[in-house]
N, C-alpha and C. Protein backbone atom coordinates (compact mmCIF):
# COMPACT_ATOMS: atom_id res chain seq x y z
N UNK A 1 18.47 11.65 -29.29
CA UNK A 1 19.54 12.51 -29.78
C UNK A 1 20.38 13.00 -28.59
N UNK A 2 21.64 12.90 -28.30
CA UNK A 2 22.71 13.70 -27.85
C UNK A 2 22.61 14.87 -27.53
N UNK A 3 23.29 15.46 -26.06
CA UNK A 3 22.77 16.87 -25.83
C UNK A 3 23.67 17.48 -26.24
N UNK A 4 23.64 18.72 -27.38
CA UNK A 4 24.36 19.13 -28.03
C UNK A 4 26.20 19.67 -27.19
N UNK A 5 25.70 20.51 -26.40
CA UNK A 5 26.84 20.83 -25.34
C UNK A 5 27.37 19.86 -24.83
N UNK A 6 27.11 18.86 -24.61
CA UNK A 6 27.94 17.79 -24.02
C UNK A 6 28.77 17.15 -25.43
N UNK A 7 28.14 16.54 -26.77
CA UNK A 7 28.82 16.00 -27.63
C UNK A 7 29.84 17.10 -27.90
N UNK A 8 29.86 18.69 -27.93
CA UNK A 8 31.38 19.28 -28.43
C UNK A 8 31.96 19.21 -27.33
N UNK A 9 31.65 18.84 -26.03
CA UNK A 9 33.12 19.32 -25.23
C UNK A 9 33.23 18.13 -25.35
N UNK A 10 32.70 16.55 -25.55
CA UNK A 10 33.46 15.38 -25.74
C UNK A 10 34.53 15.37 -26.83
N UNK A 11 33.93 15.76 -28.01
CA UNK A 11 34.70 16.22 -29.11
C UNK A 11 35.81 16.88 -28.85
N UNK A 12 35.90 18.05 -28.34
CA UNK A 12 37.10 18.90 -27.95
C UNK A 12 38.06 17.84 -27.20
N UNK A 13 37.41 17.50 -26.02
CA UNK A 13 38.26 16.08 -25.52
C UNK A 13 39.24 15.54 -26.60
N UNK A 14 38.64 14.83 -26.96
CA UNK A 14 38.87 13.96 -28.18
C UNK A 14 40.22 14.23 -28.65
N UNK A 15 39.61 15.42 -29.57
CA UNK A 15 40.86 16.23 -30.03
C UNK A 15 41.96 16.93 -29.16
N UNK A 16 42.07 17.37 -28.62
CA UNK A 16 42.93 17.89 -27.42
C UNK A 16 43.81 17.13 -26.73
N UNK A 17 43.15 15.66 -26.64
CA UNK A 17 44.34 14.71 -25.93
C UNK A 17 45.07 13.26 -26.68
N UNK A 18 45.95 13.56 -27.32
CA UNK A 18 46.18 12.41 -28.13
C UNK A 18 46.28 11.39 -28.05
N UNK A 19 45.90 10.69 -26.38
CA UNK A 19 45.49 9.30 -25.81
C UNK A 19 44.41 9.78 -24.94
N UNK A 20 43.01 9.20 -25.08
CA UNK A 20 41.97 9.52 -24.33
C UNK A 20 41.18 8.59 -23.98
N UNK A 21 40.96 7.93 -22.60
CA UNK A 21 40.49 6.70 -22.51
C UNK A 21 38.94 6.98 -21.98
N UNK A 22 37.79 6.21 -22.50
CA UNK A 22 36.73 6.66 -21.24
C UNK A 22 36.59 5.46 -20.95
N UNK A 23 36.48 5.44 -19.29
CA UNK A 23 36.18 4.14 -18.41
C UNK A 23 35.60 4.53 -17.18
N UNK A 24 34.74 3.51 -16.81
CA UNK A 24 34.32 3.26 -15.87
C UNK A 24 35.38 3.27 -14.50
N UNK A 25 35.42 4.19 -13.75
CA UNK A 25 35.89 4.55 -12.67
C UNK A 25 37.10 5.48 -13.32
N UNK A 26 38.72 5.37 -12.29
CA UNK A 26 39.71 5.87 -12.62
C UNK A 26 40.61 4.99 -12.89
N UNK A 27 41.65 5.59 -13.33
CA UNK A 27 42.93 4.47 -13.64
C UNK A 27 43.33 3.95 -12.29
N UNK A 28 43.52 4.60 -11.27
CA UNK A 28 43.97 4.18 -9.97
C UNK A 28 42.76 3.26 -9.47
N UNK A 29 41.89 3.74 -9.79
CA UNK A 29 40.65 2.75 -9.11
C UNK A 29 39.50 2.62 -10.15
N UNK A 30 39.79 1.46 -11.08
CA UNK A 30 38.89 1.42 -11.99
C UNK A 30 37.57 0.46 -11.56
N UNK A 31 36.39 0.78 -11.92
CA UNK A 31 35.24 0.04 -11.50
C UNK A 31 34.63 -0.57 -12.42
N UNK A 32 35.22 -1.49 -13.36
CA UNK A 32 34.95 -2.91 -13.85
C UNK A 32 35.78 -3.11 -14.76
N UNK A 33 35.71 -4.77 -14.89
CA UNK A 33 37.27 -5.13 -15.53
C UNK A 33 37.50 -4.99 -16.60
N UNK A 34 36.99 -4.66 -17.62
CA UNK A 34 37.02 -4.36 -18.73
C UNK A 34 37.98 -2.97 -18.81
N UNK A 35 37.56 -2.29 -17.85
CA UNK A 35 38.27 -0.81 -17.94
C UNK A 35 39.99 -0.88 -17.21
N UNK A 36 39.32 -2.13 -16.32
CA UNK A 36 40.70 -2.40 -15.54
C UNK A 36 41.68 -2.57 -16.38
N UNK A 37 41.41 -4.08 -17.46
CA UNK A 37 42.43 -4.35 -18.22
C UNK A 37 43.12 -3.17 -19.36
N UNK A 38 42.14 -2.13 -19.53
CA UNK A 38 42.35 -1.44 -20.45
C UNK A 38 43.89 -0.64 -20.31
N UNK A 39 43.47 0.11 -19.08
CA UNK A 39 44.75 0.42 -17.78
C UNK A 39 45.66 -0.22 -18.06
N UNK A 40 45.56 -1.54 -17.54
CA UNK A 40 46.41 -2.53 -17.08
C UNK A 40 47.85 -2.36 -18.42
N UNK A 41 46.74 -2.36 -19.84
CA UNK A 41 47.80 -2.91 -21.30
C UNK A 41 48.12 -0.82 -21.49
N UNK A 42 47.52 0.27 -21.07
CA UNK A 42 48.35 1.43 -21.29
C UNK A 42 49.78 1.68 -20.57
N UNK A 43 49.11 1.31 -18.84
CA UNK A 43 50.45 1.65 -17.72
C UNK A 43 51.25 0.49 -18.96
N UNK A 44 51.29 -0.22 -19.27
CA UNK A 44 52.41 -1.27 -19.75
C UNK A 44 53.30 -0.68 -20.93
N UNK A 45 52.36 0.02 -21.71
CA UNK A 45 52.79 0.80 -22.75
C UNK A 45 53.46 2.16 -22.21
N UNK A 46 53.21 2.86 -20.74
CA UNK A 46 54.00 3.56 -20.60
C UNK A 46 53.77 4.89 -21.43
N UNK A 47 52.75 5.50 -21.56
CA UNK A 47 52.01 6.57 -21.98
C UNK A 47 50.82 7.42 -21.48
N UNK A 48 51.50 8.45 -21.19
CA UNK A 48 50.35 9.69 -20.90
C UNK A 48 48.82 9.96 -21.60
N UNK A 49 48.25 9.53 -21.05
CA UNK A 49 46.88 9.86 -21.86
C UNK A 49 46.01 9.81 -20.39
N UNK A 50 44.49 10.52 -20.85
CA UNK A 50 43.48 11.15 -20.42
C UNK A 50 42.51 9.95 -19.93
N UNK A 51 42.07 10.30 -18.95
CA UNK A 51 40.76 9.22 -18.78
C UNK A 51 39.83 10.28 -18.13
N UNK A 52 38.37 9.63 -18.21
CA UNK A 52 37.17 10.23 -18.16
C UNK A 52 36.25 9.02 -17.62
N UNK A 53 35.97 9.37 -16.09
CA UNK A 53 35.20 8.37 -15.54
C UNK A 53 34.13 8.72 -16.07
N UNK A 54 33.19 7.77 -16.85
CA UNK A 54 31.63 7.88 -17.33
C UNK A 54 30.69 7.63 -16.42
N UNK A 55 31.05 7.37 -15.46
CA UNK A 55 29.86 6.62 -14.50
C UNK A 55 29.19 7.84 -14.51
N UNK A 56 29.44 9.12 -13.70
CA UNK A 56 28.75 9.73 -13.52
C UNK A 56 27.38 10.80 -14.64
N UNK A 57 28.08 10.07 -15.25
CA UNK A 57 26.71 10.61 -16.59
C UNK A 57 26.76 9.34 -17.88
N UNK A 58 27.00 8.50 -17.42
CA UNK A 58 26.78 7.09 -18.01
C UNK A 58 26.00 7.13 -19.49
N UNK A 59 24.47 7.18 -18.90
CA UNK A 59 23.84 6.89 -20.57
C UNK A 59 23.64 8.42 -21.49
N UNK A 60 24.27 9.65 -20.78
CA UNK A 60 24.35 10.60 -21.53
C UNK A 60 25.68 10.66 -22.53
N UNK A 61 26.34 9.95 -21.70
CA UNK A 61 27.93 9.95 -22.73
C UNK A 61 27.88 8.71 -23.43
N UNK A 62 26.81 7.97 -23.10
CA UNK A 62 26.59 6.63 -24.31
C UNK A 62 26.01 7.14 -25.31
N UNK A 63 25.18 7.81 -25.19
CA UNK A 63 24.28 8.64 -26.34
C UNK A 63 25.41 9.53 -27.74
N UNK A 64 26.46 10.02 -26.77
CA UNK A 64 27.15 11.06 -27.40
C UNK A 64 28.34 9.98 -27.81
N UNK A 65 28.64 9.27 -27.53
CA UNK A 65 30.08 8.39 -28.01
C UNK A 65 29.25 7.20 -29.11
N UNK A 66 28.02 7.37 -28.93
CA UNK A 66 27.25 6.71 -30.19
C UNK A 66 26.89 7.40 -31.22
N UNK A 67 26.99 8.80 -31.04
CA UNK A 67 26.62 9.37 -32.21
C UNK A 67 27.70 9.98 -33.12
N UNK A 68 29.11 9.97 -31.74
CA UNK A 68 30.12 10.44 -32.37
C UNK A 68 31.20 9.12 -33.09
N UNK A 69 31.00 7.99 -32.34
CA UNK A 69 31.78 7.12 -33.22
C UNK A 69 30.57 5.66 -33.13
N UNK A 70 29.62 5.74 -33.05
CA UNK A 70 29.24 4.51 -33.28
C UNK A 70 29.62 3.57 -32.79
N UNK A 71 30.00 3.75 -31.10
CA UNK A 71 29.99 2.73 -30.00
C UNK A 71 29.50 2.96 -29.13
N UNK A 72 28.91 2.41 -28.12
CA UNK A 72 28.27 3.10 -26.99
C UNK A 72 28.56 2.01 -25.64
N UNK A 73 29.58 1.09 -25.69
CA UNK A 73 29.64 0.48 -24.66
C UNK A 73 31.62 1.21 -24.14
N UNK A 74 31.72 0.76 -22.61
CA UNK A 74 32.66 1.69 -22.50
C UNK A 74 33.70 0.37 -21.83
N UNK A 75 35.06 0.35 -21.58
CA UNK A 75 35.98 1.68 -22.34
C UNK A 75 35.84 1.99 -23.53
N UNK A 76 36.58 2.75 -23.76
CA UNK A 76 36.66 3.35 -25.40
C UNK A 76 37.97 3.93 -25.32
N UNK A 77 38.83 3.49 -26.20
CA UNK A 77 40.34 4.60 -26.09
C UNK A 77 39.96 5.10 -27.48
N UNK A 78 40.26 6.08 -27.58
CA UNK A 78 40.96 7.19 -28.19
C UNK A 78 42.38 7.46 -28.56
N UNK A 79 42.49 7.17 -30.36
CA UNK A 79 44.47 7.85 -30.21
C UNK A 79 44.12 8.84 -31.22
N UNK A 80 44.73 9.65 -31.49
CA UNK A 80 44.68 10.80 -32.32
C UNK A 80 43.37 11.27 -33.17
N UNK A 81 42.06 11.45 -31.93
CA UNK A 81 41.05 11.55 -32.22
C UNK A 81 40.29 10.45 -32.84
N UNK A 82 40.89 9.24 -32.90
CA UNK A 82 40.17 8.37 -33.53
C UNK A 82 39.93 7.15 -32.77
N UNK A 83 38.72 6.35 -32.22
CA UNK A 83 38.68 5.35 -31.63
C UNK A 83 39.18 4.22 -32.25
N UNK A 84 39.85 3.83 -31.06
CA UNK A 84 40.67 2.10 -31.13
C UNK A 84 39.68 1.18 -31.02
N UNK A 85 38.97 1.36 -30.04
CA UNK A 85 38.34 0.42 -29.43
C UNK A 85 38.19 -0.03 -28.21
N UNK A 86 37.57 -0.79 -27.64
CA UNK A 86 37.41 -1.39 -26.22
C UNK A 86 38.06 -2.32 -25.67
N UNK A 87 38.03 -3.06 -25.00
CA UNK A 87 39.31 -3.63 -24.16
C UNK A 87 39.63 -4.90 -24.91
N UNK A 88 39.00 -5.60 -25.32
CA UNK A 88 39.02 -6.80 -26.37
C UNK A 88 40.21 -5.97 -27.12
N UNK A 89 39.71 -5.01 -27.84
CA UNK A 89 40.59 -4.69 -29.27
C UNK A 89 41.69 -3.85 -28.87
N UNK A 90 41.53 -3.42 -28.00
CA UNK A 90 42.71 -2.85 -27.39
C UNK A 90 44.03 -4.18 -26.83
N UNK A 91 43.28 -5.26 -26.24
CA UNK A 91 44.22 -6.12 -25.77
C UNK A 91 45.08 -7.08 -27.10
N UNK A 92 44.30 -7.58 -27.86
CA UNK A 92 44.77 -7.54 -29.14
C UNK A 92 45.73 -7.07 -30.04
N UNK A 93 45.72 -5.75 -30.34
CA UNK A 93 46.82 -4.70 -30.61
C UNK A 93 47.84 -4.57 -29.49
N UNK A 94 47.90 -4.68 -28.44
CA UNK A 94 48.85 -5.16 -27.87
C UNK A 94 49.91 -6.14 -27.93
N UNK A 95 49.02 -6.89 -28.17
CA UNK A 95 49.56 -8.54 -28.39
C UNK A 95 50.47 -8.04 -29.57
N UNK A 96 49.61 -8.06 -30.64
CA UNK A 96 50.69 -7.66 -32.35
C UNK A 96 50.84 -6.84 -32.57
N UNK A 97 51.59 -5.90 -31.37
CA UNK A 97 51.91 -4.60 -31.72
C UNK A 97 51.53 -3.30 -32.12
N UNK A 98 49.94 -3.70 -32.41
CA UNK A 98 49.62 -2.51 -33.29
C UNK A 98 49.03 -1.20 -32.40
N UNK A 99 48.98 -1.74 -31.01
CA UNK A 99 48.70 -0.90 -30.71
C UNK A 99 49.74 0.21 -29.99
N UNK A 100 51.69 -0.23 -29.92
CA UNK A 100 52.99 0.56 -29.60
C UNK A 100 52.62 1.16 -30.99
N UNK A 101 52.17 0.86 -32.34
CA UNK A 101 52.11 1.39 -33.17
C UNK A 101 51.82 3.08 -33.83
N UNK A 102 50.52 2.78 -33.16
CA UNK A 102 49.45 3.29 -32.72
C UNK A 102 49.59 4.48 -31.95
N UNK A 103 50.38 4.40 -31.00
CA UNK A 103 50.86 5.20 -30.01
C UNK A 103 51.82 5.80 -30.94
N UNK A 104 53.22 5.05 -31.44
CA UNK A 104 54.10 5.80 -31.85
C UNK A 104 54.83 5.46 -30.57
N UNK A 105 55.06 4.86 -30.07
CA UNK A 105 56.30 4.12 -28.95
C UNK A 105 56.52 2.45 -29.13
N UNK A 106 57.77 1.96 -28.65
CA UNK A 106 58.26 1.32 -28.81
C UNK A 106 57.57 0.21 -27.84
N UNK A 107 57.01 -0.61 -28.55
CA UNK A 107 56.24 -2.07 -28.01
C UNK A 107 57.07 -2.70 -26.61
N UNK A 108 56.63 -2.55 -25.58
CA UNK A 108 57.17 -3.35 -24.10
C UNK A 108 57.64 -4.34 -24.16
N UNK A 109 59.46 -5.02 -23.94
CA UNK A 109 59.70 -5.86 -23.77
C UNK A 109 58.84 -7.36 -23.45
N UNK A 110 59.02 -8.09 -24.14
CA UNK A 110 58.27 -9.20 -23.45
C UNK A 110 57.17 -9.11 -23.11
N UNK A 111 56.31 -8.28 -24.79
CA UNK A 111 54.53 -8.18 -24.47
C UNK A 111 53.81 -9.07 -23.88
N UNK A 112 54.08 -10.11 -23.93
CA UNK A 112 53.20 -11.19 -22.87
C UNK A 112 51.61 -11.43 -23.81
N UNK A 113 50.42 -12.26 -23.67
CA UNK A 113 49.59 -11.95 -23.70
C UNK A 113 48.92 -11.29 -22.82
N UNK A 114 49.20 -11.45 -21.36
CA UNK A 114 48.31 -10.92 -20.39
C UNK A 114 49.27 -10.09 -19.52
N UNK A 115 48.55 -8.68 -19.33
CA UNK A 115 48.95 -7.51 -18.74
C UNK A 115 49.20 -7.53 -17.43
N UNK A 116 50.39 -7.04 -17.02
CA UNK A 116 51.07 -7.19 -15.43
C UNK A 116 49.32 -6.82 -14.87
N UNK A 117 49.50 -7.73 -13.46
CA UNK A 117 47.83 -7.78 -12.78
C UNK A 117 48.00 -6.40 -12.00
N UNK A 118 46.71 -5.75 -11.70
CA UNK A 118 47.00 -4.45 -10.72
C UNK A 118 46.76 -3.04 -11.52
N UNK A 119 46.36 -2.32 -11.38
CA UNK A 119 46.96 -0.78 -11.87
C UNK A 119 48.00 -0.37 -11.27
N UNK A 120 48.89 0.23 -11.79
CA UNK A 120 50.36 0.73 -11.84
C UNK A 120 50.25 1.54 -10.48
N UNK A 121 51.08 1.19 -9.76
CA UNK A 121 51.39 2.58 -8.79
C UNK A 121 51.14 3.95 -9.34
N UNK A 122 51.85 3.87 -10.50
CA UNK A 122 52.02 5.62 -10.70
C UNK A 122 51.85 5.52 -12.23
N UNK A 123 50.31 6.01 -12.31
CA UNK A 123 49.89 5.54 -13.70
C UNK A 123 50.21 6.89 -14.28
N UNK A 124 50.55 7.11 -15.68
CA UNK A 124 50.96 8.03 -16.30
C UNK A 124 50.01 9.19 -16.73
N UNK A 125 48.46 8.83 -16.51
CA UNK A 125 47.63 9.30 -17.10
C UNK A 125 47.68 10.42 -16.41
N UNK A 126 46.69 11.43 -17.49
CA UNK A 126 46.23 12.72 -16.24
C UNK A 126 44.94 13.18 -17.26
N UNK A 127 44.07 12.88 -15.83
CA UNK A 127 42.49 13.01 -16.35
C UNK A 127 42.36 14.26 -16.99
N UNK A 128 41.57 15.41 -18.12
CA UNK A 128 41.69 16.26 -18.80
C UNK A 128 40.02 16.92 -17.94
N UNK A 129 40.03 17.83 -17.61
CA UNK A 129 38.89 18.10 -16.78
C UNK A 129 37.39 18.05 -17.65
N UNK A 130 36.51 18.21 -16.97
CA UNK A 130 35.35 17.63 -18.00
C UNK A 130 34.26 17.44 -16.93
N UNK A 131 33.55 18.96 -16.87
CA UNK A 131 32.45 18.83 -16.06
C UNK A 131 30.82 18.62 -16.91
N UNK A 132 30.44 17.61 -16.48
CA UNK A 132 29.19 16.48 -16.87
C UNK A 132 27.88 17.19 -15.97
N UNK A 133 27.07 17.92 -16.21
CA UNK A 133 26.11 18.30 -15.56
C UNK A 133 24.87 17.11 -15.72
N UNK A 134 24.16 17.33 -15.03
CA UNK A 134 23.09 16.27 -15.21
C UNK A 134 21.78 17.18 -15.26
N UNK A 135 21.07 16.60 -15.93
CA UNK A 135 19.51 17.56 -15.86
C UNK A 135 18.15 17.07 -14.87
């Protein structure tokens, strides 16, 4: 079971930021590719949203993102409290739009299948604070 204090301030997260990504590392320096690409298809979309490096409390926020949506592998975006999905399904909705949809912004010229390489110089995000104690 989930440690109770940690699943509401994920929750509060959640709710509070109407793009919320959790990944492995940061947007500027993400630490595996899955999280990379995730980045890669938001900077493209050109939207402010939240990220939350998990590493540092890893299988405690797997516990709690499994009990709260029934995924436990990471990234995970978040749009209006509700999970999208992971980088597969995120890259996808890209592709057919659904995920400018989603957002509520206007789909990037010349979506491409595959996302400009790199994280953005000046990624739009801004991490939402979120202190992870460990026991």
């Amino acid at each position: 079971m989930a440690d109770q204090e940690l699943t509401e301030r994920v929750r509060e997260l959640i709710s509070e930021n109407p793009v919320l990504l959790f990944m492995k590392g940061t947007p500027t320096a993400p630490r595996c590719g899955f999280s990379m690409r995730t980045v890669q298809v938001l900077d493209q979309m050109g939207v402010e949203y939240g990220a939350i490096d998990v590493l540092p409390a890893l299988q405690p926020l797997r516990e709690v993102t499994s009990e709260i949506s029934d995924w436990e592998t990471f990234p995970q975006l978040y749009v209006n409290g509700q999970l999208i999905g992971g980088a597969d399904i995120v890259e996808e909705m890209f592709e057919n739009g659904e995920l400018a949809e989603s957002l509520g912004v206007e789909q990037p010229a010349g979506n491409g299948a595959e996302p400009e390489s790199g994280p953005a110089a000046e990624a739009p995000y801004q991490s939402p604070p979120m202190k992870i104690e460990r026991s």
